[in-house]
Protein backbone atom coordinates (compact mmCIF):
# COMPACT_ATOMS: atom_id res chain seq x y z
CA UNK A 1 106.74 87.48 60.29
CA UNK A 2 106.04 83.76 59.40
CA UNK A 3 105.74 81.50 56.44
CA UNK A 4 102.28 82.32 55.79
CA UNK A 5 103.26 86.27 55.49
CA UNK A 6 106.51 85.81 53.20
CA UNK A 7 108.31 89.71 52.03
CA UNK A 8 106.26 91.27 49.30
CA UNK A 9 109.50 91.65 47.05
CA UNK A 10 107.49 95.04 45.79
CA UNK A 11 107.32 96.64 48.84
CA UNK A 12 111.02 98.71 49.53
CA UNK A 13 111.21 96.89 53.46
CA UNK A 14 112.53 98.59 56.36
CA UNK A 15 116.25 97.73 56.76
CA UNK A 16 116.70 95.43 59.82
CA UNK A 17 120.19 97.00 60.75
CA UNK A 18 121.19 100.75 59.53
CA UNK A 19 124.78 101.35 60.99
CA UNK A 20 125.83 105.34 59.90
CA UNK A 21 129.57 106.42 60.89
CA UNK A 22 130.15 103.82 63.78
CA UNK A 23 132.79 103.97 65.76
CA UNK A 24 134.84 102.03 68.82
CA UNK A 25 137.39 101.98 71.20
CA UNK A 26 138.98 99.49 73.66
CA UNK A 27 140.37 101.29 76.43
CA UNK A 28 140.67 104.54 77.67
CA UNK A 29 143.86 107.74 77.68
CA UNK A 30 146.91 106.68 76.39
CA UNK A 31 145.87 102.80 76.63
CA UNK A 32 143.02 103.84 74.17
CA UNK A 33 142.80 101.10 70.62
CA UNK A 34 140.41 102.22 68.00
CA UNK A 35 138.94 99.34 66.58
CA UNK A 36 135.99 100.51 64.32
CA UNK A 37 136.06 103.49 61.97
CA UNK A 38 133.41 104.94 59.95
CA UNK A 39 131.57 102.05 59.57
CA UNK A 40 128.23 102.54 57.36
CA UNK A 41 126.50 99.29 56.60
CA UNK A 42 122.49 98.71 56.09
CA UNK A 43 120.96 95.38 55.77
CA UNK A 44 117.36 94.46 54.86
CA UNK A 45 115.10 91.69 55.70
CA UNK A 46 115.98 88.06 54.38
CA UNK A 47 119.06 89.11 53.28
CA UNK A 48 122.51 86.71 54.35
CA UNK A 49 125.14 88.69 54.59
CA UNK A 50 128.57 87.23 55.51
CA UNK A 51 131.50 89.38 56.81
CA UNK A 52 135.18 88.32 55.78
CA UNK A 53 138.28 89.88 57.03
CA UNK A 54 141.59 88.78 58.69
CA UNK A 55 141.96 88.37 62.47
CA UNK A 56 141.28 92.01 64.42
CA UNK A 57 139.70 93.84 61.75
CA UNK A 58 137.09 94.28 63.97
CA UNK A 59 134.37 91.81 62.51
CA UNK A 60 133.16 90.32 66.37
CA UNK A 61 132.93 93.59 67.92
CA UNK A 62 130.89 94.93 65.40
CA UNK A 63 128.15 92.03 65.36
CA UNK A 64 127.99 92.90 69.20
CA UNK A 65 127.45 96.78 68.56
CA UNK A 66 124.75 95.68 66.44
CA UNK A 67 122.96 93.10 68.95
CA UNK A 68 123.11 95.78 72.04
CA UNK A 69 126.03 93.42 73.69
CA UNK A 70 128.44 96.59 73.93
CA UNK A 71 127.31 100.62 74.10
CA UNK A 72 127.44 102.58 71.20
CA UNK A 73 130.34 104.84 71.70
CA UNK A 74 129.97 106.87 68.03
CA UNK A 75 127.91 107.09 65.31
CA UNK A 76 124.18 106.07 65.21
CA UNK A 77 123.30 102.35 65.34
CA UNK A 78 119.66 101.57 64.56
CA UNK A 79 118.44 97.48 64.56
CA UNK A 80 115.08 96.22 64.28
CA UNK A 81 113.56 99.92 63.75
CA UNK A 82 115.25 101.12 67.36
CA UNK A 83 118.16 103.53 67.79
CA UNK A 84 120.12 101.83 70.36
CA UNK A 85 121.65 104.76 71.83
CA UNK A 86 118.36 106.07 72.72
CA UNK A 87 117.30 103.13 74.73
CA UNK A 88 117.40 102.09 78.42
CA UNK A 89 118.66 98.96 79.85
CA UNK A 90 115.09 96.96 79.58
CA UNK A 91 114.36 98.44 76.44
CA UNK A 92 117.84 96.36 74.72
CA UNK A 93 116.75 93.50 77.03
CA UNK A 94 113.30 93.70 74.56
CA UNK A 95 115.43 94.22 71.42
CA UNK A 96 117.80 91.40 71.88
CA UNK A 97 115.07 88.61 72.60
CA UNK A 98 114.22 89.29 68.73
CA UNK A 99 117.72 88.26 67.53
CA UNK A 100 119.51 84.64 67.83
CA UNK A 101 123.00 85.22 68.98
CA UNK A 102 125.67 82.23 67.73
CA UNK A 103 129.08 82.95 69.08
CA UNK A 104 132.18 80.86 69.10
CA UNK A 105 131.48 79.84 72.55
CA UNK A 106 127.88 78.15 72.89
CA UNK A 107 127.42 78.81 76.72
CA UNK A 108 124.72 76.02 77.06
CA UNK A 109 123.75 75.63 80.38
CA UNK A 110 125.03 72.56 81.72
CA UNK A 111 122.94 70.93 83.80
CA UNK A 112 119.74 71.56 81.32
CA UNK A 113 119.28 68.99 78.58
CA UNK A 114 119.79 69.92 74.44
CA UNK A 115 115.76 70.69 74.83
CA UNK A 116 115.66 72.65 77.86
CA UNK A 117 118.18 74.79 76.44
CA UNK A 118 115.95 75.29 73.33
CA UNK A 119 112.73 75.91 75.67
CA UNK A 120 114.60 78.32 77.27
CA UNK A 121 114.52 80.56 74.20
CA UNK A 122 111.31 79.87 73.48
CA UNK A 123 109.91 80.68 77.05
CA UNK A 124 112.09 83.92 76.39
CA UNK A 125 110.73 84.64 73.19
CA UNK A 126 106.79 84.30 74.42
CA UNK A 127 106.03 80.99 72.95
CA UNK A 128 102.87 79.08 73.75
CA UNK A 129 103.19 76.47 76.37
CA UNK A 130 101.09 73.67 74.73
CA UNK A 131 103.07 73.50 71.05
CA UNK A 132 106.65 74.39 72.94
CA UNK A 133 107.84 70.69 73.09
CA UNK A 134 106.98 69.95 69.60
CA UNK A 135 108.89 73.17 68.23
CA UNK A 136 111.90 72.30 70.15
CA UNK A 137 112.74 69.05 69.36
CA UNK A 138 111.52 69.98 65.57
CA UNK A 139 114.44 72.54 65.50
CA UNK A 140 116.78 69.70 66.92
CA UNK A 141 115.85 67.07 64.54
CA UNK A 142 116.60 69.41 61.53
CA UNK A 143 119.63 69.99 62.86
CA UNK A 144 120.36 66.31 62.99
CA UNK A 145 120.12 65.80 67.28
CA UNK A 146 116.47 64.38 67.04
CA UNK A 147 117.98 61.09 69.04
CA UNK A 148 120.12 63.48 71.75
CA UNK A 149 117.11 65.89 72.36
CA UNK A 150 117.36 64.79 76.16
CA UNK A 151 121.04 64.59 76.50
CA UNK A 152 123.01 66.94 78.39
CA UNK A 153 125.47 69.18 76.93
CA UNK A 154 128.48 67.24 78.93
CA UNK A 155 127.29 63.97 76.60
CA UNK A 156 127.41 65.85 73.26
CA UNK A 157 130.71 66.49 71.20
CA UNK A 158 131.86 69.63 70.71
CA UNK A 159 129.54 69.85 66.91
CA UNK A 160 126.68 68.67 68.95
CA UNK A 161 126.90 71.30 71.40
CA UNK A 162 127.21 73.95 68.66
CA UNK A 163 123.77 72.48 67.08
CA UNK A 164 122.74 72.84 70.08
CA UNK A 165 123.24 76.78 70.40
CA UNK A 166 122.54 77.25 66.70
CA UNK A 167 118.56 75.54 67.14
CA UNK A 168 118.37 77.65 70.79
CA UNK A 169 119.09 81.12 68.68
CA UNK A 170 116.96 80.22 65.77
CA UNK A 171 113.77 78.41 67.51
CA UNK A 172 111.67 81.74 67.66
CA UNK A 173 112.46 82.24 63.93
CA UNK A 174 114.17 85.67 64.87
CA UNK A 175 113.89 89.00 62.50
CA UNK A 176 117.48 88.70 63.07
CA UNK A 177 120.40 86.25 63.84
CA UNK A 178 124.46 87.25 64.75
CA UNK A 179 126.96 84.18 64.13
CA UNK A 180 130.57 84.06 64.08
CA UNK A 181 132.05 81.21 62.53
CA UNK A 182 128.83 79.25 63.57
CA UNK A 183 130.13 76.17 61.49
CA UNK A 184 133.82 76.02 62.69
CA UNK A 185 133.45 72.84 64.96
CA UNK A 186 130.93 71.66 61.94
CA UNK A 187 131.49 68.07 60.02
CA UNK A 188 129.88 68.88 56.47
CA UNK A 189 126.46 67.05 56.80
CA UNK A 190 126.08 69.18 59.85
CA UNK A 191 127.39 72.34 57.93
CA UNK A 192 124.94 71.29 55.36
CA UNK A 193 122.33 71.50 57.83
CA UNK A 194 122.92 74.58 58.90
CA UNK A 195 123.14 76.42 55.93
CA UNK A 196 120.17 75.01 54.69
CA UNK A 197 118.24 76.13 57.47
CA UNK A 198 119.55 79.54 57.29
CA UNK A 199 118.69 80.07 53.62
CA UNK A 200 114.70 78.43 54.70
CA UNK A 201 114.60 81.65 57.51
CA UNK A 202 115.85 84.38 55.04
CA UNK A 203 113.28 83.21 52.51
CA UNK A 204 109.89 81.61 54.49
CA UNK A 205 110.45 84.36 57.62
CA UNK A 206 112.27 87.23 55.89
CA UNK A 207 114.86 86.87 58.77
CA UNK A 208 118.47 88.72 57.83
CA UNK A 209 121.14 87.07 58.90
CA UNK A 210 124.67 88.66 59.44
CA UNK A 211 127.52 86.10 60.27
CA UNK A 212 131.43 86.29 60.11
CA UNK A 213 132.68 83.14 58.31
CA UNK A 214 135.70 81.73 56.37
CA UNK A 215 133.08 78.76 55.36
CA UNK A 216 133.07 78.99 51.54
CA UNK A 217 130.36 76.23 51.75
CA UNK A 218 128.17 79.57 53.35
CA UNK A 219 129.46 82.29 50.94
CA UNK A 220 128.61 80.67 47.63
CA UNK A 221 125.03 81.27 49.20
CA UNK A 222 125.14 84.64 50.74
CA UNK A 223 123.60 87.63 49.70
CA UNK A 224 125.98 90.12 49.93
CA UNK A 225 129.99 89.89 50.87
CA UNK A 226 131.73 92.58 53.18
CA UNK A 227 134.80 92.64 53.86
CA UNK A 228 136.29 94.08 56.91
CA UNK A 229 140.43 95.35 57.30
CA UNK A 230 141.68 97.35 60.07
CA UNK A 231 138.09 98.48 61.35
CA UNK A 232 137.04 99.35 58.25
CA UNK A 233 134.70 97.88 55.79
CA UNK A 234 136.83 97.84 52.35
CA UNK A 235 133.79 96.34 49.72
CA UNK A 236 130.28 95.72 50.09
CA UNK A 237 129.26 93.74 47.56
CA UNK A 238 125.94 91.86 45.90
CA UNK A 239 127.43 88.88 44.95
CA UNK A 240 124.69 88.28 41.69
CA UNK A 241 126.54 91.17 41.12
CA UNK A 242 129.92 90.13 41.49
CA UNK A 243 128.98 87.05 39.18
CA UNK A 244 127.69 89.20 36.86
CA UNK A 245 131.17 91.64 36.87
CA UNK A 246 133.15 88.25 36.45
CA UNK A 247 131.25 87.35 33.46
CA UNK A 248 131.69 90.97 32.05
CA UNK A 249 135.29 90.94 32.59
CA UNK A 250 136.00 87.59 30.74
CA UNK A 251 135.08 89.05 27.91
CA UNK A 252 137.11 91.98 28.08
CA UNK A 253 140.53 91.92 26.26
CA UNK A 254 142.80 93.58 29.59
CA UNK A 255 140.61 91.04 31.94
CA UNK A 256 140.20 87.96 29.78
CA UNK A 257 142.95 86.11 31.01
CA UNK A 258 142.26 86.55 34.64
CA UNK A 259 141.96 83.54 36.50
CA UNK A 260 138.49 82.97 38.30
CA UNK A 261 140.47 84.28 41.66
CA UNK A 262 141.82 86.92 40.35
CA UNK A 263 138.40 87.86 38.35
CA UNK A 264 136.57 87.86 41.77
CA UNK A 265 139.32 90.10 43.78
CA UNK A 266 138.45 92.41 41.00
CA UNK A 267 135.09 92.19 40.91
CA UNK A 268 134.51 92.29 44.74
CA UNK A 269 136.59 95.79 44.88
CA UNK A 270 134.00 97.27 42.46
CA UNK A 271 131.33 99.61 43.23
CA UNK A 272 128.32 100.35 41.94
CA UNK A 273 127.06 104.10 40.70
CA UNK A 274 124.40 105.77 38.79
CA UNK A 275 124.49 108.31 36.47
CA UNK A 276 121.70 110.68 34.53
CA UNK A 277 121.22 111.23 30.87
CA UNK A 278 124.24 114.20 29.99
CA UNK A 279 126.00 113.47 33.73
CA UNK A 280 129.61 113.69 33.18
CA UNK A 281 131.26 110.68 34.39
CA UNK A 282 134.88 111.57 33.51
CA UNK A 283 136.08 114.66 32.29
CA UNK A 284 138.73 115.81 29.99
CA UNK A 285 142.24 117.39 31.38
CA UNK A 286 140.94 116.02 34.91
CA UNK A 287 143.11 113.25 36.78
CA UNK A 288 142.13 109.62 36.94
CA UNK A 289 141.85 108.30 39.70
CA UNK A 290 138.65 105.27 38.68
CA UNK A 291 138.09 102.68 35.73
CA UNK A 292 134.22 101.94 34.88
CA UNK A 293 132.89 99.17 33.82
CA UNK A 294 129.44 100.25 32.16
CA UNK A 295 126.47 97.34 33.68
CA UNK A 296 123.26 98.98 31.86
CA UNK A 297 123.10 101.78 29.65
CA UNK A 298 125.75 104.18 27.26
CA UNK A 299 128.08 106.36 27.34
CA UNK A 300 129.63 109.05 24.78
CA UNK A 301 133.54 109.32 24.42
CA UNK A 302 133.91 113.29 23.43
CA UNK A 303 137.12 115.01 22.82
CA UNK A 304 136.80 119.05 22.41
CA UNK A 305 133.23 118.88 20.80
CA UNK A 306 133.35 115.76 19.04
CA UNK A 307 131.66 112.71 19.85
CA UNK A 308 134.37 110.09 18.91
CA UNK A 309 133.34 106.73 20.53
CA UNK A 310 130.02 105.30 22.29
CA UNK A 311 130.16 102.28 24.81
CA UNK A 312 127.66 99.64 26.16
CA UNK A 313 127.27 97.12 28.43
CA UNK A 314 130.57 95.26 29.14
CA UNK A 315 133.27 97.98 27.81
CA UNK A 316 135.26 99.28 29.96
CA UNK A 317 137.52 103.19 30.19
CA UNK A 318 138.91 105.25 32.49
CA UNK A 319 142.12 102.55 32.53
CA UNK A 320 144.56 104.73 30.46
CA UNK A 321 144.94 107.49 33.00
CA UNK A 322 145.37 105.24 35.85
CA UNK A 323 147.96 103.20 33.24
CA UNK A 324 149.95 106.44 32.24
CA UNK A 325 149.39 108.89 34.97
CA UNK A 326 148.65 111.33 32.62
CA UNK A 327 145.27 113.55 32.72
CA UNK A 328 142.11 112.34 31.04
CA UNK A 329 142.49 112.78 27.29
CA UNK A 330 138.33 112.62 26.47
CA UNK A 331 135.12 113.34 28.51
CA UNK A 332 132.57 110.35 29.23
CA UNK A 333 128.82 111.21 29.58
CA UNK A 334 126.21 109.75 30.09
CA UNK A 335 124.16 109.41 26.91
CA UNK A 336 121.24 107.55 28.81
CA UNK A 337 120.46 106.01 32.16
CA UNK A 338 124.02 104.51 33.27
CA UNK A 339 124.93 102.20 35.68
CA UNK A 340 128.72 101.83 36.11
CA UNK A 341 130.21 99.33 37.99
CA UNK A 342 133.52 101.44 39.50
CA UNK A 343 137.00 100.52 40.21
CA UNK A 344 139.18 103.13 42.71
CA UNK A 345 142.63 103.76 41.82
CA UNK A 346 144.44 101.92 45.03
CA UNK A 347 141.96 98.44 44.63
CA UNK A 348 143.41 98.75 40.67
CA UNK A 349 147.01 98.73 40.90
CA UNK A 350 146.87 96.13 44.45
CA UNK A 351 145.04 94.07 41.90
CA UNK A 352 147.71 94.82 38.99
CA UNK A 353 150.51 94.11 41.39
CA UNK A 354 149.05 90.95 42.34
CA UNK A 355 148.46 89.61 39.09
CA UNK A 356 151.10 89.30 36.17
CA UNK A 357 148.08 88.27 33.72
CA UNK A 358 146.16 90.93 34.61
CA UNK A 359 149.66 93.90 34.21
CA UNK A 360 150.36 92.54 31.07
CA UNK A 361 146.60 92.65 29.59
CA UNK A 362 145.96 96.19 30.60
CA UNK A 363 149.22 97.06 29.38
CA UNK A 364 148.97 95.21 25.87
CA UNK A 365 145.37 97.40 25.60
CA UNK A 366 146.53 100.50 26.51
CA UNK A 367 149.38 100.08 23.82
CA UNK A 368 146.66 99.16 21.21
CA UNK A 369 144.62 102.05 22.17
CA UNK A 370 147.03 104.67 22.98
């Protein structure tokens, strides 16, 4: 796909990556170290996704799962429309020349110049001959190495190099790219760069691009945030929709005094759900082990057969359960088409033992309500 054939954003697109119940292993017998479990992620075209998570949570050997660099050992891994377990050794030869790798380590070939390593993607990736030149040294100048397009990797600094690798995995504007931490070795005018470019693939070439980063300067413009702890992914968030849960909780009373930090721990731990017209979202005598935070829609507060209460977008309930540890004392339905933005019971109390502000709100409501 190409400039000239952007996404029709009305047309549901094929997801570039579906990952369903993955799972991995260093190691085998007693010398055996699970490092992935369960993990379900899908991610469609143009969309940046950027994976967080602290050191060994498993974040590198998933992006190589997902660009055939290690086999599949459980679960079903499908990227660019293949399932990867089904395939033969040529076959994920085909599949990987349609994604740009960017690891930590460049491995540029030495004794080829900053455009000969570029051309050697391109050859790879089937590009004409006669234009090859002029889309090399194009990629190079927008990343800032139009006057070190000859120069060997030995006479670049370490940022140069990188540059280097980034414009070699993005030169046949790939359906895909993998990067982890591609701007570590970054000054910020390169960084700039970079992310710029990225965001001009997602959007003129519908190219998704899944990277593991600590660069803030990248996550204020991803797509989506997931967040990755002991082989697991822990939240999978929109971030337009983690804005918009920050902005809903300021202007509750138990949130409103959250810092913007504390706000977006909350907000990134949320889920979203969907509920029908009469769907029971909580019901009465059962234990609670969720607070919602109604998006679009209303809900009816009924206790025995009376209606008592109705809610909108922006209210909140479900907290007094997980406050008390006493059953739910009304039933919530759905009184039309409800989305619900849902906290679980453990990512509510790590975020009331964090925060002192946020204990003391919830606490001060719960009083007034109770």
């Amino acid at each position: 796909m190409d400039a000239a054939h952007p996404i029709d954003p009305d047309i549901e697109p094929n997801p570039v990556i579906r990952a369903d119940a993955v799972t991995f292993a260093y190691g085998e017998g007693d010398a055996r170290n699970p490092v992935l479990f369960d993990i379900g992620l899908t991610v469609a075209p143009g969309e940046l996704v950027v994976m967080t998570g602290p050191s060994g949570s498993g974040k590198t050997t998933l992006l190589t799962l997902i660009g055939a660099l290690r086999s599949l050992q459980g679960g079903r891994m499908e990227v660019l429309g293949h399932d990867l377990s089904t395939l033969g050794a040529a076959a994920l030869v085909r599949v990987r020349r349609d994604i740009g790798f960017i690891f930590q380590m460049h491995n540029l070939f030495e004794s080829l110049s900053a455009y000969e390593n570029v051309k050697m993607a391109l050859q790879l990736g089937g590009a004409a001959a006669a234009p090859m030149r002029e889309r090399g040294v194009a990629m190079l100048e927008r990343l800032g190495l139009g006057a070190r397009v000859d120069y060997k990797p030995r006479s670049l600094s370490g940022g140069q190099r990188q540059r280097v690798a980034i414009a070699r995995a993005l030169a046949n504007r790939p359906r895909l790219v993998l990067a982890d931490e591609p701007t570590a070795a970054l000054d910020p005018d390169s960084t700039r760069n970079v992310i710029r470019l990225f965001k001009d693939l997602t959007i003129e070439a519908g190219t998704a691009i899944v990277m593991v980063t600590h660069d803030h300067r990248i996550i204020e413009l991803a797509d989506r945030l997931v967040h990755m702890v002991d082989g697991r992914i822990v939240s999978d968030i929109m971030l337009n929709d983690a804005l918009r849960i920050c902005e809903f909780l300021k202007g509750v009373e138990g949130f409103k005094n959250l810092t913007p930090t504390e706000l977006t721990h909350v907000a990134e731990s949320m889920t979203k759900r969907h509920y029908m017209p009469g769907e029971v979202v909580i019901r009465e005598g059962d234990t609670g082990h969720e607070l919602f935070l109604v998006s679009e829609g209303e809900v009816k507060i009924e206790r025995g057969a009376s209606e008592v209460a109705r809610l909108g977008p922006g209210e909140f309930f479900g907290e007094l359960a997980l406050m008390s540890g006493l059953p739910r004392n009304a039933s919530v339905i759905a009184a039309a088409p409800l989305e619900a933005y849902v906290l679980g019971e453990a990512q509510f109390h790590a975020a009331i033992d964090a925060s002192a502000s946020f204990r003391d709100q919830l606490r001060r409501v719960y009083f007034l309500r109770h």
